[in-house]
Protein backbone atom coordinates (compact mmCIF):
# COMPACT_ATOMS: atom_id res chain seq x y z
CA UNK A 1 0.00 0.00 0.00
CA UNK A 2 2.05 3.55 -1.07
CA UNK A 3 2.56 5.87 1.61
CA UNK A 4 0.16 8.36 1.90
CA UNK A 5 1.04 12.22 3.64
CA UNK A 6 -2.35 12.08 5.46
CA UNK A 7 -1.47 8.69 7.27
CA UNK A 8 -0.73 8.78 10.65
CA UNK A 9 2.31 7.84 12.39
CA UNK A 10 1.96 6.06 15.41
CA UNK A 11 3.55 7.63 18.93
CA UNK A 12 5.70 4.58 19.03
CA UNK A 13 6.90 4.81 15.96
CA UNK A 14 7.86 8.46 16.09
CA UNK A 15 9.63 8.53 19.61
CA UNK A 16 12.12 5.53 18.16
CA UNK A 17 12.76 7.67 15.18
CA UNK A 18 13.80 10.62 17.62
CA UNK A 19 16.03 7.92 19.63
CA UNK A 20 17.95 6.84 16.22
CA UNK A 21 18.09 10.73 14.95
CA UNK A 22 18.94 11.67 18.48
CA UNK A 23 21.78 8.77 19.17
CA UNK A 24 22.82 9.52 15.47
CA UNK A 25 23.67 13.26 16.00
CA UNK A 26 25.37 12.01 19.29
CA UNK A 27 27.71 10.02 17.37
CA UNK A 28 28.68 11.80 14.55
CA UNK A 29 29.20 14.85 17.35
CA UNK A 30 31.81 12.53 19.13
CA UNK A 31 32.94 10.80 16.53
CA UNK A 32 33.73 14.25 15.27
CA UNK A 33 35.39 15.31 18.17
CA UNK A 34 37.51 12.71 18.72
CA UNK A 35 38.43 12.91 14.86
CA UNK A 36 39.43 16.95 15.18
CA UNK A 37 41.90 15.66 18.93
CA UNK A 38 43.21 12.71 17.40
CA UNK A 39 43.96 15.07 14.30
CA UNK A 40 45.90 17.87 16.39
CA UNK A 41 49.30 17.77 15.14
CA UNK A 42 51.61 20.45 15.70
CA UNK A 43 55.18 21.40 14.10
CA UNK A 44 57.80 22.06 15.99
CA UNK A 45 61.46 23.63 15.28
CA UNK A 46 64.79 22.34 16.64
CA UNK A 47 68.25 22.97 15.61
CA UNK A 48 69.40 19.52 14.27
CA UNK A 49 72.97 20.08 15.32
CA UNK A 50 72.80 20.86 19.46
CA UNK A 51 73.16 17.41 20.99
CA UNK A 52 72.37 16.59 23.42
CA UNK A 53 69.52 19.35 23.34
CA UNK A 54 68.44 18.54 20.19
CA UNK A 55 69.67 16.72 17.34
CA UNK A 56 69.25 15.30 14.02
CA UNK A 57 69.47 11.34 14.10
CA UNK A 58 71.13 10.43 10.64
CA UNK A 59 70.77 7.14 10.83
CA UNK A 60 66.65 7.52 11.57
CA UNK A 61 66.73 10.92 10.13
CA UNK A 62 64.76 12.14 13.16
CA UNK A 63 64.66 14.68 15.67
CA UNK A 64 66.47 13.54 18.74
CA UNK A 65 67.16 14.99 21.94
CA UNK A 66 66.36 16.21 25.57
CA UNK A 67 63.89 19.09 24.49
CA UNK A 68 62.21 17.08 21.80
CA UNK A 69 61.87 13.94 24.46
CA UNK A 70 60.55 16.23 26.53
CA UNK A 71 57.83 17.63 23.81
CA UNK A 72 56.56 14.35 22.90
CA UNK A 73 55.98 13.09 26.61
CA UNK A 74 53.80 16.22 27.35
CA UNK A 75 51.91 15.46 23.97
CA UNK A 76 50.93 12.16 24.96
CA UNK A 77 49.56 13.75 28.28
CA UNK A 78 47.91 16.78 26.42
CA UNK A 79 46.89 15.57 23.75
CA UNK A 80 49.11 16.37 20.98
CA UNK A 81 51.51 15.18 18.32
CA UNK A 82 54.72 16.87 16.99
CA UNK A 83 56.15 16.90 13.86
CA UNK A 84 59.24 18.31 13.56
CA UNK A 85 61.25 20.68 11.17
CA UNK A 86 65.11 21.31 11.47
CA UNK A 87 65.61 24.96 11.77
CA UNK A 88 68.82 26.90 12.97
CA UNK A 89 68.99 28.13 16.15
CA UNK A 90 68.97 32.30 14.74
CA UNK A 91 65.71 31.08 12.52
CA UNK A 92 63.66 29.86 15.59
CA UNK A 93 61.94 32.86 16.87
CA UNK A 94 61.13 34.56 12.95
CA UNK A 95 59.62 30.78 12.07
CA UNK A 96 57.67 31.47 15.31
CA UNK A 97 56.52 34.87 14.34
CA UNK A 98 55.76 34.00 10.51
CA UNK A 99 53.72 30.60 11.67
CA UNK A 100 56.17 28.08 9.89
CA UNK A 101 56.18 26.40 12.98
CA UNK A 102 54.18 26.11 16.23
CA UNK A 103 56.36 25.18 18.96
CA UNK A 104 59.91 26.46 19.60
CA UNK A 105 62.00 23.08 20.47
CA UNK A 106 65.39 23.67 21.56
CA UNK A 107 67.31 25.41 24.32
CA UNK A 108 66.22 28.72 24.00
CA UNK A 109 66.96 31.25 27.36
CA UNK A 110 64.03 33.36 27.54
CA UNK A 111 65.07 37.21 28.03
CA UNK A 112 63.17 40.35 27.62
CA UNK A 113 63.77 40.77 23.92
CA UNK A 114 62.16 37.36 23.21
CA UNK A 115 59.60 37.32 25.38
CA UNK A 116 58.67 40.38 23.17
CA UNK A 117 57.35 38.17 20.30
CA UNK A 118 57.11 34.44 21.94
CA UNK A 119 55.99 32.97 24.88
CA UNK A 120 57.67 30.98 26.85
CA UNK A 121 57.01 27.94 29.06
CA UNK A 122 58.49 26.81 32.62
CA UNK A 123 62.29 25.98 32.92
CA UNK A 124 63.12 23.02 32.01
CA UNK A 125 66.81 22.66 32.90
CA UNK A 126 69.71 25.67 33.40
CA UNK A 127 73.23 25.86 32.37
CA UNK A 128 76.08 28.35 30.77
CA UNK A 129 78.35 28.71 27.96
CA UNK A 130 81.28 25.83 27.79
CA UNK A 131 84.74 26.96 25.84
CA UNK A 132 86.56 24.34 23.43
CA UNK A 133 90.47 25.35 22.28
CA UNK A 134 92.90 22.99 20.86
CA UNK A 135 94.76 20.11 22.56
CA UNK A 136 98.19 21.91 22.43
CA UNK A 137 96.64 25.14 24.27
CA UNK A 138 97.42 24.15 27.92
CA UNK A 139 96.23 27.06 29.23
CA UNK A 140 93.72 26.91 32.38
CA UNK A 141 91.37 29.40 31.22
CA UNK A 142 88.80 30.49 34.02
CA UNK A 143 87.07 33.38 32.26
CA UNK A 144 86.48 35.09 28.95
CA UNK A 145 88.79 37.93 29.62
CA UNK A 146 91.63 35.48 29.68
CA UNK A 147 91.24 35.49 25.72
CA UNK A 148 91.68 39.29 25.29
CA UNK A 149 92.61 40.79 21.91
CA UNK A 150 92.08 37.10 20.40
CA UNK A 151 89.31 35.63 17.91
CA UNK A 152 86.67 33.52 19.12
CA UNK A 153 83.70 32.05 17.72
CA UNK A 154 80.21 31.78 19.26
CA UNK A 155 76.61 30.29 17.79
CA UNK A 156 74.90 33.16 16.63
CA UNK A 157 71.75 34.62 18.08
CA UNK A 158 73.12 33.23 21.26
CA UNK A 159 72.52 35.30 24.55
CA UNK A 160 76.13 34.33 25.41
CA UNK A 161 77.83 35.40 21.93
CA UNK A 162 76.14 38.43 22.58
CA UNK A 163 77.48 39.15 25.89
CA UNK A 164 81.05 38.29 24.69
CA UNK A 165 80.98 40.85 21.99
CA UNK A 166 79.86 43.45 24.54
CA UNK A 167 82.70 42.38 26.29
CA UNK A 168 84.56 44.69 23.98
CA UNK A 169 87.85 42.74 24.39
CA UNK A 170 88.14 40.81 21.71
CA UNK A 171 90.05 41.32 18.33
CA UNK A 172 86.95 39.72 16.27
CA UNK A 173 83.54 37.60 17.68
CA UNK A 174 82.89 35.38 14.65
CA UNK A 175 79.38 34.09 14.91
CA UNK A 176 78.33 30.64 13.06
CA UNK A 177 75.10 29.24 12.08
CA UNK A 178 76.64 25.46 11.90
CA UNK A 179 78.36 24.46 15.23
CA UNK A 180 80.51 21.87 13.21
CA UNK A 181 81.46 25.05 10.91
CA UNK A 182 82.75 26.97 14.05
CA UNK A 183 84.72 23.75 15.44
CA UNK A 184 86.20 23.19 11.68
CA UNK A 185 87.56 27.11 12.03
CA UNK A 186 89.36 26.19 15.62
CA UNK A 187 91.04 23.19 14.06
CA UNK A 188 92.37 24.80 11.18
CA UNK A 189 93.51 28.14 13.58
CA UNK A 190 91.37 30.52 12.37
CA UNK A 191 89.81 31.03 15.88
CA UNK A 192 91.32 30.91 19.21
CA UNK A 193 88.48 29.35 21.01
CA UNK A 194 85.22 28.29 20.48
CA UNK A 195 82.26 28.60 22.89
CA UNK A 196 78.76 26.45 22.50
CA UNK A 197 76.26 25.40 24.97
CA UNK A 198 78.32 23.02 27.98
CA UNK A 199 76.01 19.91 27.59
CA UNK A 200 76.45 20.13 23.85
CA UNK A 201 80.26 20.09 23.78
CA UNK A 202 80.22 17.45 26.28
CA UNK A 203 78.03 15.25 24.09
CA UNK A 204 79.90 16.17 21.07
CA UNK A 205 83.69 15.18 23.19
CA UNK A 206 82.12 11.93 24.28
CA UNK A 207 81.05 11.05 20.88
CA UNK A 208 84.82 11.70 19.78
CA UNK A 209 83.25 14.57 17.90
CA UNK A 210 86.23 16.92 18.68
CA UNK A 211 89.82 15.74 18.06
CA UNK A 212 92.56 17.74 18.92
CA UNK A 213 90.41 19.73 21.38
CA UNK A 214 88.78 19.44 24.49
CA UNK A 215 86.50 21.44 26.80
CA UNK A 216 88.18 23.62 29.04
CA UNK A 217 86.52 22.40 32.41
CA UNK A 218 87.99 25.18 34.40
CA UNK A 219 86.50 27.95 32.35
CA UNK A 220 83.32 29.68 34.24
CA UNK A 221 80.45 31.13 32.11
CA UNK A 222 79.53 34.25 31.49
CA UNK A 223 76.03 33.23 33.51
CA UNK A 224 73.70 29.93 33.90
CA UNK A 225 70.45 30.43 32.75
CA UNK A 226 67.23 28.33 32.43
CA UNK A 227 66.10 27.13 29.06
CA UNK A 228 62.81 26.50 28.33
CA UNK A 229 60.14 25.81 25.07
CA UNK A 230 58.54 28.23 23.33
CA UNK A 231 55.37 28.78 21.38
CA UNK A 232 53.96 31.94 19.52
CA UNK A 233 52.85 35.36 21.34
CA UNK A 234 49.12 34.93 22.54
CA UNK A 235 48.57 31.18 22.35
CA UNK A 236 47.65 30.49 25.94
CA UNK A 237 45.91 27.64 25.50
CA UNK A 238 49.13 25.88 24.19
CA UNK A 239 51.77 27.42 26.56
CA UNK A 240 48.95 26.12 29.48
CA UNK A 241 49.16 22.62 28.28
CA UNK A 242 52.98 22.45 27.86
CA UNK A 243 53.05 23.67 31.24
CA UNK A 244 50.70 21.23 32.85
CA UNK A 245 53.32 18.66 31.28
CA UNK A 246 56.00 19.95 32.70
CA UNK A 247 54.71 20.24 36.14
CA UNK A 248 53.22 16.66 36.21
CA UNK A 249 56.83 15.48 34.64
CA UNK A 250 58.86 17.25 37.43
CA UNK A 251 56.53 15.77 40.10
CA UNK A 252 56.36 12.11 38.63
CA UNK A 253 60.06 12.13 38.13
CA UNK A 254 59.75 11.68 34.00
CA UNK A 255 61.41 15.02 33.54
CA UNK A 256 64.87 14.20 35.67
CA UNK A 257 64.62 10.70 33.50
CA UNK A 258 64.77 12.62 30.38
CA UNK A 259 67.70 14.42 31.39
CA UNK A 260 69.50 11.16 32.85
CA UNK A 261 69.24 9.57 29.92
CA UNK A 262 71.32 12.37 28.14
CA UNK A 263 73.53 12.61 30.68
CA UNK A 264 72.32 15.77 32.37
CA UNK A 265 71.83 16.12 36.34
């Protein structure tokens, strides 16, 4: 018999068709959810060349490395993925700025000046400058005026390189975009010393990653600072969850677990 529009529906009939329409929109609403969470993936910039901060893994060609440990573990808790893009350490904060990337990976000391143009989160570890000259240099260096009138090469967009060449006592501050460049400059004597982030020369010297040289242990930094991650100016929502990680990791004990594992206390 065809449907007719004048036939009536009976009360049964139409409060199950509100159940299915009802459980229906339910579904597709947290199926839909779950879809746009499970979909959050954010990209993240690290300097593939400051082990043991962070790293590029050649061999997996992946980002490797106490801050980008660190990143992961407070995704899992918050929610999030990372994909990462290698980026020099001077590039971070404009890749910030312009949106290439979300999160700022690496160890970055926040300072007045940055904290201009990106937030930062909580400290995640705190350290200073470490000084690398050649084998034959016996000297037992103990501060950066011990190097007057010489050349010396620093990481640029470093606070430290910074502070050396307002110093004001050096002949020439070379500043380098590749670590490896810098290190390549004090072997072949066209710098007198090179300084670089301690826990990254230390990684780099136990990895036989600087022959004919060594870290001069009795050299003090300019300063220890914090380091920390950093995401763009504004987005709270973000900088609250990376900090919820943090504080669960210091309290559970995953963040000083991170940092023994790359040898950092």
């Amino acid at each position: 018999m065809p449907w007719s529009a004048t036939r009536k529906v009976s009360p049964q009939l139409r409060h199950c068709c509100r159940a299915i329409i009802a459980s229906t929109i339910l579904f597709c609403g947290a199926a839909a959810h779950v879809a746009a969470n499970a979909a959050e993936v954010l990209t993240a910039g690290s300097p593939p060349t400051s082990a043991p901060m962070t790293f590029l893994d050649v061999k997996t060609q992946t980002i490797e490395g106490v801050m980008p440990d660190l990143i992961r573990e407070i995704g899992k808790r918050e929610g999030f993925t990372v994909q990462f893009e290698a980026i020099p350490f001077a590039a971070l904060i404009q890749s910030a700025v312009s949106g290439k990337i979300d999160i700022i990976v690496s160890a970055m000391t926040p300072n007045p000046k940055r904290a201009q143009v990106v937030d930062f989160a909580d400290i995640i570890y705190a350290y200073g400058e470490g000084m690398v000259v050649p084998d034959d240099d016996k000297t037992a260096y103990t501060s950066a005026q011990d190097l007057k009138g010489q050349v010396i090469g620093a990481p640029a967009g470093t606070d430290y390189g910074e502070a050396l060449q307002k110093l004001g006592i050096f002949k020439e501050v070379k500043y380098y975009d590749s670590p490896a460049d810098m290190i390549k400059d004090l072997q072949n004597g066209r710098i007198k010393a090179a300084f670089n982030d301690y826990p990254e020369l230390k990684a780099v010297a136990a990895k036989g990653g600087l022959p004919g040289m060594h870290v001069v242990e009795s050299y003090k930094p300019l300063s220890t600072a914090g380091v920390a991650i950093a995401v763009r100016k504004g987005n709270k929502p973000l900088l609250d969850k990376i900090n919820a990680g943090i504080a669960q990791m210091k309290q559970d004990g995953t963040l000083a677990a991170i940092l023994n594992k790359w040898g950092l206390h």
